[in-house]
N, C-alpha and C. Protein backbone atom coordinates (compact mmCIF):
# COMPACT_ATOMS: atom_id res chain seq x y z
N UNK A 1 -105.09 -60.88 42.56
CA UNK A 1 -103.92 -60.93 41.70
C UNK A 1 -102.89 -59.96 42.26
N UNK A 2 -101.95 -60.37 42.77
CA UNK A 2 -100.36 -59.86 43.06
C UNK A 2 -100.71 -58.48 42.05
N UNK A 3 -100.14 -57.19 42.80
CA UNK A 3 -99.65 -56.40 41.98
C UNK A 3 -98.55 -55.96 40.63
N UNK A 4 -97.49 -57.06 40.73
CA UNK A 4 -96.23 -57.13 40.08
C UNK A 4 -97.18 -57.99 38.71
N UNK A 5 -97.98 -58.92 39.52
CA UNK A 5 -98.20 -59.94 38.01
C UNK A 5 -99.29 -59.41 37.33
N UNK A 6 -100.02 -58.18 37.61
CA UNK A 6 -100.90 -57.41 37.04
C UNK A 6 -99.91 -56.53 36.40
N UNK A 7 -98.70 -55.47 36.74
CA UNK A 7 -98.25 -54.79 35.97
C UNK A 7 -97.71 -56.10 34.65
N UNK A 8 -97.26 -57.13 35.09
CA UNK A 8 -96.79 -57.55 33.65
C UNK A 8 -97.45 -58.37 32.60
N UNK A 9 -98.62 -58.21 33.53
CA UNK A 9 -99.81 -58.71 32.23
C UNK A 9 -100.27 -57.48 31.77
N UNK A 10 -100.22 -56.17 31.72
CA UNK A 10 -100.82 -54.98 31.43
C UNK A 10 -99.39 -54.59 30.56
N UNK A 11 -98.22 -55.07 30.66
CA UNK A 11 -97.01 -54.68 30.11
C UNK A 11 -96.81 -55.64 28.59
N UNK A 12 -97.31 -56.38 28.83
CA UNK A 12 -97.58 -57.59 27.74
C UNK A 12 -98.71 -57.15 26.84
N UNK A 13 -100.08 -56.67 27.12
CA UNK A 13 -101.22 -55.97 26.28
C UNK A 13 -100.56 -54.87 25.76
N UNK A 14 -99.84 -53.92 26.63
CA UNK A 14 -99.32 -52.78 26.11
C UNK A 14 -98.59 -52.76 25.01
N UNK A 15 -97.26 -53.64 25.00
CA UNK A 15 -96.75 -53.65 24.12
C UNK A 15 -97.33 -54.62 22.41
N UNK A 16 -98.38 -55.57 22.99
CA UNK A 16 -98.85 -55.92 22.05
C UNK A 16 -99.62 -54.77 21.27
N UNK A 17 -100.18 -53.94 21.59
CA UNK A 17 -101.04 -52.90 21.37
C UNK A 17 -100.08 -52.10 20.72
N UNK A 18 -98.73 -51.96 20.84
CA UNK A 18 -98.20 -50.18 20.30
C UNK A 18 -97.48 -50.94 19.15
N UNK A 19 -97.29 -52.22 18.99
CA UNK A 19 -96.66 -53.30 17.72
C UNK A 19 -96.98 -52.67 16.68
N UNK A 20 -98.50 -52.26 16.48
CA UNK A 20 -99.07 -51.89 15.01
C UNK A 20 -98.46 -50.35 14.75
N UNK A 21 -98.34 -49.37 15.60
CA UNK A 21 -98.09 -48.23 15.69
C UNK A 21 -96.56 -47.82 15.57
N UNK A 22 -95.42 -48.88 15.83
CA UNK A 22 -94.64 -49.04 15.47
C UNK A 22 -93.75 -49.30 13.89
N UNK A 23 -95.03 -50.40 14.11
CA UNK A 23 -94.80 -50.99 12.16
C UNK A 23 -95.42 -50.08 11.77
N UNK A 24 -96.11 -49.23 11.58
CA UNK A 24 -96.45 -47.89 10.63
C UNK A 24 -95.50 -46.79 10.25
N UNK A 25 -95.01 -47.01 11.68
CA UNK A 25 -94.02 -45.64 11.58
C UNK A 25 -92.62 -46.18 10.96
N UNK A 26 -92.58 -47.58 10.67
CA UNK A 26 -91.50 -47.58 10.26
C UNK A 26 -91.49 -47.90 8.98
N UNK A 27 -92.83 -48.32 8.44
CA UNK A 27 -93.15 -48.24 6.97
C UNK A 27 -93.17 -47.02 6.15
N UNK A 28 -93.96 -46.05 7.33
CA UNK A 28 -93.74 -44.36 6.73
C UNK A 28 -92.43 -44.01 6.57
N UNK A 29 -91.41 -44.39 7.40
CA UNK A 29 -90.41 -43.87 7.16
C UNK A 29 -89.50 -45.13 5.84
N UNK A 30 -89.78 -45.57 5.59
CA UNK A 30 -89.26 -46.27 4.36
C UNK A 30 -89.95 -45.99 3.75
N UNK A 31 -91.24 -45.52 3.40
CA UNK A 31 -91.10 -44.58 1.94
C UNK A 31 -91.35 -43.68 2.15
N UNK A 32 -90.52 -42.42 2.66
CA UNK A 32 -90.31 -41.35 2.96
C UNK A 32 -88.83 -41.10 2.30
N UNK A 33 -88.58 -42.34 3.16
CA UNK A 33 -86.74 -42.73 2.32
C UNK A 33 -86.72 -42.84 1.22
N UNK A 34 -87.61 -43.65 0.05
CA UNK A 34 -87.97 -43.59 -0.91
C UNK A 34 -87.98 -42.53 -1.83
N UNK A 35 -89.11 -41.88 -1.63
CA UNK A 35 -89.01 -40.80 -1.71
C UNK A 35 -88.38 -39.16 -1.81
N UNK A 36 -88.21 -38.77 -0.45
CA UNK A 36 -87.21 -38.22 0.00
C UNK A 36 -85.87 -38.68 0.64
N UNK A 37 -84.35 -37.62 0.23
CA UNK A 37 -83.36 -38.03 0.96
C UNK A 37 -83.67 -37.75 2.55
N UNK A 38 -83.90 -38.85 3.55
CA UNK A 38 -84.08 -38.29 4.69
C UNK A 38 -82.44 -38.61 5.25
N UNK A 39 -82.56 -37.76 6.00
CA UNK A 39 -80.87 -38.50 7.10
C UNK A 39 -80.66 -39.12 7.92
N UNK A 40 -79.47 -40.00 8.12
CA UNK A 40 -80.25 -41.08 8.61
C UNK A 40 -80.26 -41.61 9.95
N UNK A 41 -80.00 -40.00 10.66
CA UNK A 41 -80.54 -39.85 12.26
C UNK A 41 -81.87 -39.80 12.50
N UNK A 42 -82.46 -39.16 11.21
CA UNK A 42 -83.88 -39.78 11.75
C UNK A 42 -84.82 -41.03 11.69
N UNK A 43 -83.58 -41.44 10.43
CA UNK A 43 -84.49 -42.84 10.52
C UNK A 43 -84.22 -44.11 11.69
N UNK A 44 -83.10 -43.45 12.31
CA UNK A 44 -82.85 -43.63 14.10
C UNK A 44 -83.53 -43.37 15.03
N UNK A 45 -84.18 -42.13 15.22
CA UNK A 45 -84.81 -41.01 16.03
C UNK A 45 -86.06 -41.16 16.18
N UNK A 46 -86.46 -41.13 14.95
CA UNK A 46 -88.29 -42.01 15.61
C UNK A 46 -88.40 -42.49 16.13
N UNK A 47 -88.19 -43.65 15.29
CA UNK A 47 -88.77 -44.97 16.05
C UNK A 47 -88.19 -44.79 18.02
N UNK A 48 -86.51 -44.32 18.23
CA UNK A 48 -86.29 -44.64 19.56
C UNK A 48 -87.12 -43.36 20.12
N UNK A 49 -87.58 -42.32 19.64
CA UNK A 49 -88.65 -41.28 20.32
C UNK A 49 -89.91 -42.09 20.33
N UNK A 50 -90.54 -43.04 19.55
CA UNK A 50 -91.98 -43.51 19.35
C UNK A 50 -91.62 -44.44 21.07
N UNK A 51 -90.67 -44.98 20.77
CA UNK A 51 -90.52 -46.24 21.78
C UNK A 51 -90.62 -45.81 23.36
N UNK A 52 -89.81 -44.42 23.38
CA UNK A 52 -89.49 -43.36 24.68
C UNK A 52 -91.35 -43.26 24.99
N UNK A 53 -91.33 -42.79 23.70
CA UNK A 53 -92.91 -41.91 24.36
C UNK A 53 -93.70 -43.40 25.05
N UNK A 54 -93.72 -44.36 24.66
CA UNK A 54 -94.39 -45.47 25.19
C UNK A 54 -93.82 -45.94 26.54
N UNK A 55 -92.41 -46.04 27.16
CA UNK A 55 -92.36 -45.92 27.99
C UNK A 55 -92.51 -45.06 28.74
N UNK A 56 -92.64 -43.67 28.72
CA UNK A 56 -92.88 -42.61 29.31
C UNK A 56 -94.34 -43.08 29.84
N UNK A 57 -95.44 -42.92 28.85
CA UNK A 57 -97.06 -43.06 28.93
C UNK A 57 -97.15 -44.44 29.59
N UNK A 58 -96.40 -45.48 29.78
CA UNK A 58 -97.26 -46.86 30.44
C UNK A 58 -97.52 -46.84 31.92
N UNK A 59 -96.12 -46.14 32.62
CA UNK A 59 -96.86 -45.99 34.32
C UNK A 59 -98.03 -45.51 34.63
N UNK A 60 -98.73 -44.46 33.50
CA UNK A 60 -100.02 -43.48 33.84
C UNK A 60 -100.97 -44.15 33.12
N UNK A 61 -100.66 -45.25 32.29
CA UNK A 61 -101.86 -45.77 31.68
C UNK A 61 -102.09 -47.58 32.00
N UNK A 62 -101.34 -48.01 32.79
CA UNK A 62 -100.82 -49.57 32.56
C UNK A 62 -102.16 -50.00 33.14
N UNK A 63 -103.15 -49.40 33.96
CA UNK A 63 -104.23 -50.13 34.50
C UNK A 63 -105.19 -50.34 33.78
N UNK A 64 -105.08 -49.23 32.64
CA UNK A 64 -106.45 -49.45 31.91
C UNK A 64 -106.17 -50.34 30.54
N UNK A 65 -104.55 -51.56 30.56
CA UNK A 65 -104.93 -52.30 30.08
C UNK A 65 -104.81 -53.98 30.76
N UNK A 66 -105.76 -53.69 31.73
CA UNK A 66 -105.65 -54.90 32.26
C UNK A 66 -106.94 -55.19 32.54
N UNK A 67 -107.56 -56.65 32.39
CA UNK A 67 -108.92 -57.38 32.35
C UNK A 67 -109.99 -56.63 32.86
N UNK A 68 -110.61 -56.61 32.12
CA UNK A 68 -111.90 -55.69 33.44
C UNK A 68 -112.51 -56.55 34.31
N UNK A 69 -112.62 -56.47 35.57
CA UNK A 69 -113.00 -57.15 36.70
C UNK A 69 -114.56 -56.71 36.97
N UNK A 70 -115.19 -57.48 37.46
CA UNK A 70 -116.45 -57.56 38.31
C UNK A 70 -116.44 -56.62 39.32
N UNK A 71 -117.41 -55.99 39.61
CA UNK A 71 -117.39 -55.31 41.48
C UNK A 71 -117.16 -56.54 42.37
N UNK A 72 -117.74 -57.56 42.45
CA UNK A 72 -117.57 -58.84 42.89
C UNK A 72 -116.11 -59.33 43.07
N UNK A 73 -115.63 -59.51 42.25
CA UNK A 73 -113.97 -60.07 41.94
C UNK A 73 -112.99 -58.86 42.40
N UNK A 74 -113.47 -57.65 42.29
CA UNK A 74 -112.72 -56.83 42.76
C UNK A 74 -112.18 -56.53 44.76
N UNK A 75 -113.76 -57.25 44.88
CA UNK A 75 -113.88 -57.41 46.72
C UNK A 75 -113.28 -58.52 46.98
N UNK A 76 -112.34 -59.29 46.57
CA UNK A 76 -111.74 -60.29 46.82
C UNK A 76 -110.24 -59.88 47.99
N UNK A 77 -109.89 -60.77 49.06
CA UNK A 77 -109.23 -60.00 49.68
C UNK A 77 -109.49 -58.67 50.90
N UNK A 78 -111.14 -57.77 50.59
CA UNK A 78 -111.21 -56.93 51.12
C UNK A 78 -111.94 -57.33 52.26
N UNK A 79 -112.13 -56.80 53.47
CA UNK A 79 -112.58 -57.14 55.32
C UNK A 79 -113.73 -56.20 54.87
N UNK A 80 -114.96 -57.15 55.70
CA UNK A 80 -115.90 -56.55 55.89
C UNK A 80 -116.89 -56.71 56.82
N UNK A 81 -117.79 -56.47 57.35
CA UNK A 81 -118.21 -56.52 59.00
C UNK A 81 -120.03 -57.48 58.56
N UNK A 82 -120.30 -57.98 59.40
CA UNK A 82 -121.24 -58.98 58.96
C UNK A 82 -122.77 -58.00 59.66
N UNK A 83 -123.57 -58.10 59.05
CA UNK A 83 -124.89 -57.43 59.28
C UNK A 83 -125.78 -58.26 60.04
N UNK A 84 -125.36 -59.63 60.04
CA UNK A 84 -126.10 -60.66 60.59
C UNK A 84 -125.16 -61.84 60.78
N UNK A 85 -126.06 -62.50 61.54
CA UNK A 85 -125.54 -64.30 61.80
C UNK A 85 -125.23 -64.39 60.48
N UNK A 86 -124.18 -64.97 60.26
CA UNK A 86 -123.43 -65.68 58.95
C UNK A 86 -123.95 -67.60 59.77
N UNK A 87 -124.66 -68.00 58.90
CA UNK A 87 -124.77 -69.31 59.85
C UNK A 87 -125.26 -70.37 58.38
N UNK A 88 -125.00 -71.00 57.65
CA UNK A 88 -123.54 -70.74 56.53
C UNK A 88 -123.90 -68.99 55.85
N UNK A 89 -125.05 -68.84 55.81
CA UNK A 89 -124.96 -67.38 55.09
C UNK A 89 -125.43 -66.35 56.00
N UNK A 90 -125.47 -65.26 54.88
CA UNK A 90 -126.14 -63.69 55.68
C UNK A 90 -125.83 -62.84 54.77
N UNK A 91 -125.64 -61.50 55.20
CA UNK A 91 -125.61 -60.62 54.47
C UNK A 91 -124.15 -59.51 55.56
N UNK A 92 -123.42 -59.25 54.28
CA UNK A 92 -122.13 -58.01 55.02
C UNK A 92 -122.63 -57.16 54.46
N UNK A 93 -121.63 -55.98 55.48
CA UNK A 93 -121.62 -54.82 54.55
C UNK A 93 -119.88 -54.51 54.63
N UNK A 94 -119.62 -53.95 53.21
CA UNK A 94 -118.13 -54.12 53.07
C UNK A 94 -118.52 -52.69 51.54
N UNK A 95 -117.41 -51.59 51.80
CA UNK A 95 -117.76 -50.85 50.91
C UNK A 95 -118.51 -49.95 50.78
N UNK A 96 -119.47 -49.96 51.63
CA UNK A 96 -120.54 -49.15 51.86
C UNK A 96 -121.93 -49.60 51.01
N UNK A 97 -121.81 -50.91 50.63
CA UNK A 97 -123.07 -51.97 50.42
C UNK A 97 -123.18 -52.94 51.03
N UNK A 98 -124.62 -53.68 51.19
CA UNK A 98 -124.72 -55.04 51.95
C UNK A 98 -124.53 -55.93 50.59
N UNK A 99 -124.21 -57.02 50.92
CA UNK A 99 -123.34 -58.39 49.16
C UNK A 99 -124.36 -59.56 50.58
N UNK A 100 -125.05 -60.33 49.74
CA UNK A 100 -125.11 -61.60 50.53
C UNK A 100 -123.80 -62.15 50.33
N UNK A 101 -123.30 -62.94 51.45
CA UNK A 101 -122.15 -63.51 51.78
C UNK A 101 -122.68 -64.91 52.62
N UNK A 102 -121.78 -66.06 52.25
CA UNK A 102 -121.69 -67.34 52.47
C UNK A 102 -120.27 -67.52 53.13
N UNK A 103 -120.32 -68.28 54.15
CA UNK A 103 -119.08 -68.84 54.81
C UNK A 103 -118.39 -69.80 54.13
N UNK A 104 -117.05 -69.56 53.98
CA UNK A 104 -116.05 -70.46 53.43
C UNK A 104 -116.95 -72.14 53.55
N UNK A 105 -116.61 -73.10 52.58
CA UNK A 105 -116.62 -74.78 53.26
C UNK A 105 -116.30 -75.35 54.18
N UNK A 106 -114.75 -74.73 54.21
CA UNK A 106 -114.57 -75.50 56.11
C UNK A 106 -114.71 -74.89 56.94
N UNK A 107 -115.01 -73.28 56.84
CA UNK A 107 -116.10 -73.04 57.99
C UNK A 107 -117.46 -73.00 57.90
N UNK A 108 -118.02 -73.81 57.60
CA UNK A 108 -119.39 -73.66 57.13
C UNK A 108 -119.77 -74.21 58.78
N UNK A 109 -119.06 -75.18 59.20
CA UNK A 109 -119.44 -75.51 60.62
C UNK A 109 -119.26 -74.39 61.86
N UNK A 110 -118.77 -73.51 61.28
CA UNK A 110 -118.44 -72.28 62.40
C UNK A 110 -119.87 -71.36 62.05
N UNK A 111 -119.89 -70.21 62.79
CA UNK A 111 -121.05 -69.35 62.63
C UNK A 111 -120.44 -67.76 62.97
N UNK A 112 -120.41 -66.75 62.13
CA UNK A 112 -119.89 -65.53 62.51
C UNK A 112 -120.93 -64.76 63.26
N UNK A 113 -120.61 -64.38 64.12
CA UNK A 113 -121.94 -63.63 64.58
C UNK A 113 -122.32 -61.76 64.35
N UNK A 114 -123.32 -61.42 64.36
CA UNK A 114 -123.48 -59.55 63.91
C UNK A 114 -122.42 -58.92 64.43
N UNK A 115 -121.54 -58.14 63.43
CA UNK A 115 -120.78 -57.13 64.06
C UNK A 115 -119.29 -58.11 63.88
N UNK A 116 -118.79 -59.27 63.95
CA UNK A 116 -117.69 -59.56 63.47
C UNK A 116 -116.71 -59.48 62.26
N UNK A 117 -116.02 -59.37 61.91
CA UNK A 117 -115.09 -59.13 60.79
C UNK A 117 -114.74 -60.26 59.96
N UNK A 118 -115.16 -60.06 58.86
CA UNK A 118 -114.78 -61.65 57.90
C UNK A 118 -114.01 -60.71 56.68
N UNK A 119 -113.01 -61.77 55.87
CA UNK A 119 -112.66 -61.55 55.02
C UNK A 119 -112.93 -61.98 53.48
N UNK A 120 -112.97 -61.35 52.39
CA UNK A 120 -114.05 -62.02 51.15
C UNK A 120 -112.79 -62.54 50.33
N UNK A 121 -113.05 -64.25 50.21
CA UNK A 121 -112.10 -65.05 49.97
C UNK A 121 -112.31 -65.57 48.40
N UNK A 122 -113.68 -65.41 47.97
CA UNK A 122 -114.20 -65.98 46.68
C UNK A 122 -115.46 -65.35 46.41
N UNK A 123 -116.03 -65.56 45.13
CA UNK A 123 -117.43 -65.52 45.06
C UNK A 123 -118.26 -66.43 44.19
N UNK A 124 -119.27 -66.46 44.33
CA UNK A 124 -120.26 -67.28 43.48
C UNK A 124 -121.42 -66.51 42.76
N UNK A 125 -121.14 -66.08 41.81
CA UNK A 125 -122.37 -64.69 41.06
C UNK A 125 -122.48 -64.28 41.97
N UNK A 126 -123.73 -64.01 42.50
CA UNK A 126 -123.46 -62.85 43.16
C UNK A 126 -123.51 -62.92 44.40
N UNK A 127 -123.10 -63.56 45.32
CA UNK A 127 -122.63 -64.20 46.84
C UNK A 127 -121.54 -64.14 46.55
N UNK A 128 -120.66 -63.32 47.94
CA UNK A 128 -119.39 -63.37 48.39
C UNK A 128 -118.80 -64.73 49.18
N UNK A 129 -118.47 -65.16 48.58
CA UNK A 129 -117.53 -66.28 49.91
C UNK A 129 -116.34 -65.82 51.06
N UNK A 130 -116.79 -66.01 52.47
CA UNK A 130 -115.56 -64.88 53.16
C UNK A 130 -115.67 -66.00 53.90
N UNK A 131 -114.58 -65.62 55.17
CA UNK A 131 -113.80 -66.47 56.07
C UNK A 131 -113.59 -65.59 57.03
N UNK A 132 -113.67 -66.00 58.61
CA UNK A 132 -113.99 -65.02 59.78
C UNK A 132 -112.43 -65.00 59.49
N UNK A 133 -112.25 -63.12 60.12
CA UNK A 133 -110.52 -62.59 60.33
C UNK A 133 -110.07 -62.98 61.58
């Protein structure tokens, strides 16, 4: 997943998420108003301080609201060096673990050999699907 289309799916949870925290604060402050004469810079001032503080906090937090991924799904994209004949399968090591790994479909007719560089294009539970680099 593109980096840009991960920040704006994490920008979309975010703001769905601070909705409730919003509508509170603006219920507190209507009966506060109620209540007390407040003035009515602050009933300005919150909410655009509640809103500040949320943009302030989303660059340092925007990752942790986005899908939780697999170790698997996460190696998607990443190069890794083959431990064996890939001949459709074998085993890499990428990461500093060996993943059994399977050769793409249309190279399934090709064969990577020990020590070449493939890239991990998909997976299947727990088999990597890669493609020689």
């Amino acid at each position: 997943m593109a980096l840009q289309q991960q920040w704006r799916q994490a920008l979309g949870r975010y703001v769905l998420l601070q909705l409730p925290g919003l509508t509170a604060l603006l219920l507190l402050l209507v009966v506060l108003e109620s209540w007390v004469d407040l003035p009515g810079w602050v009933l300005w001032t919150a909410p655009a301080g509640w809103i500040a503080k949320d943009i302030f906090l989303f660059p340092f937090v925007w990752r942790a609201y986005l899908p939780s991924l697999s170790e698997g799904d996460r190696l998607i994209g990443e190069t890794g060096i083959s431990k064996e004949r890939l001949d459709p399968s074998g085993y890499i090591f990428i990461r500093g673990e060996l993943w059994k790994a399977e050769l793409e479909s249309d190279q399934s007719a090709q064969s990577v050999e020990e020590g070449e560089t493939v890239t991990v294009v998909g997976k299947d539970r727990l088999t990597l699907i890669v493609r020689r680099k």
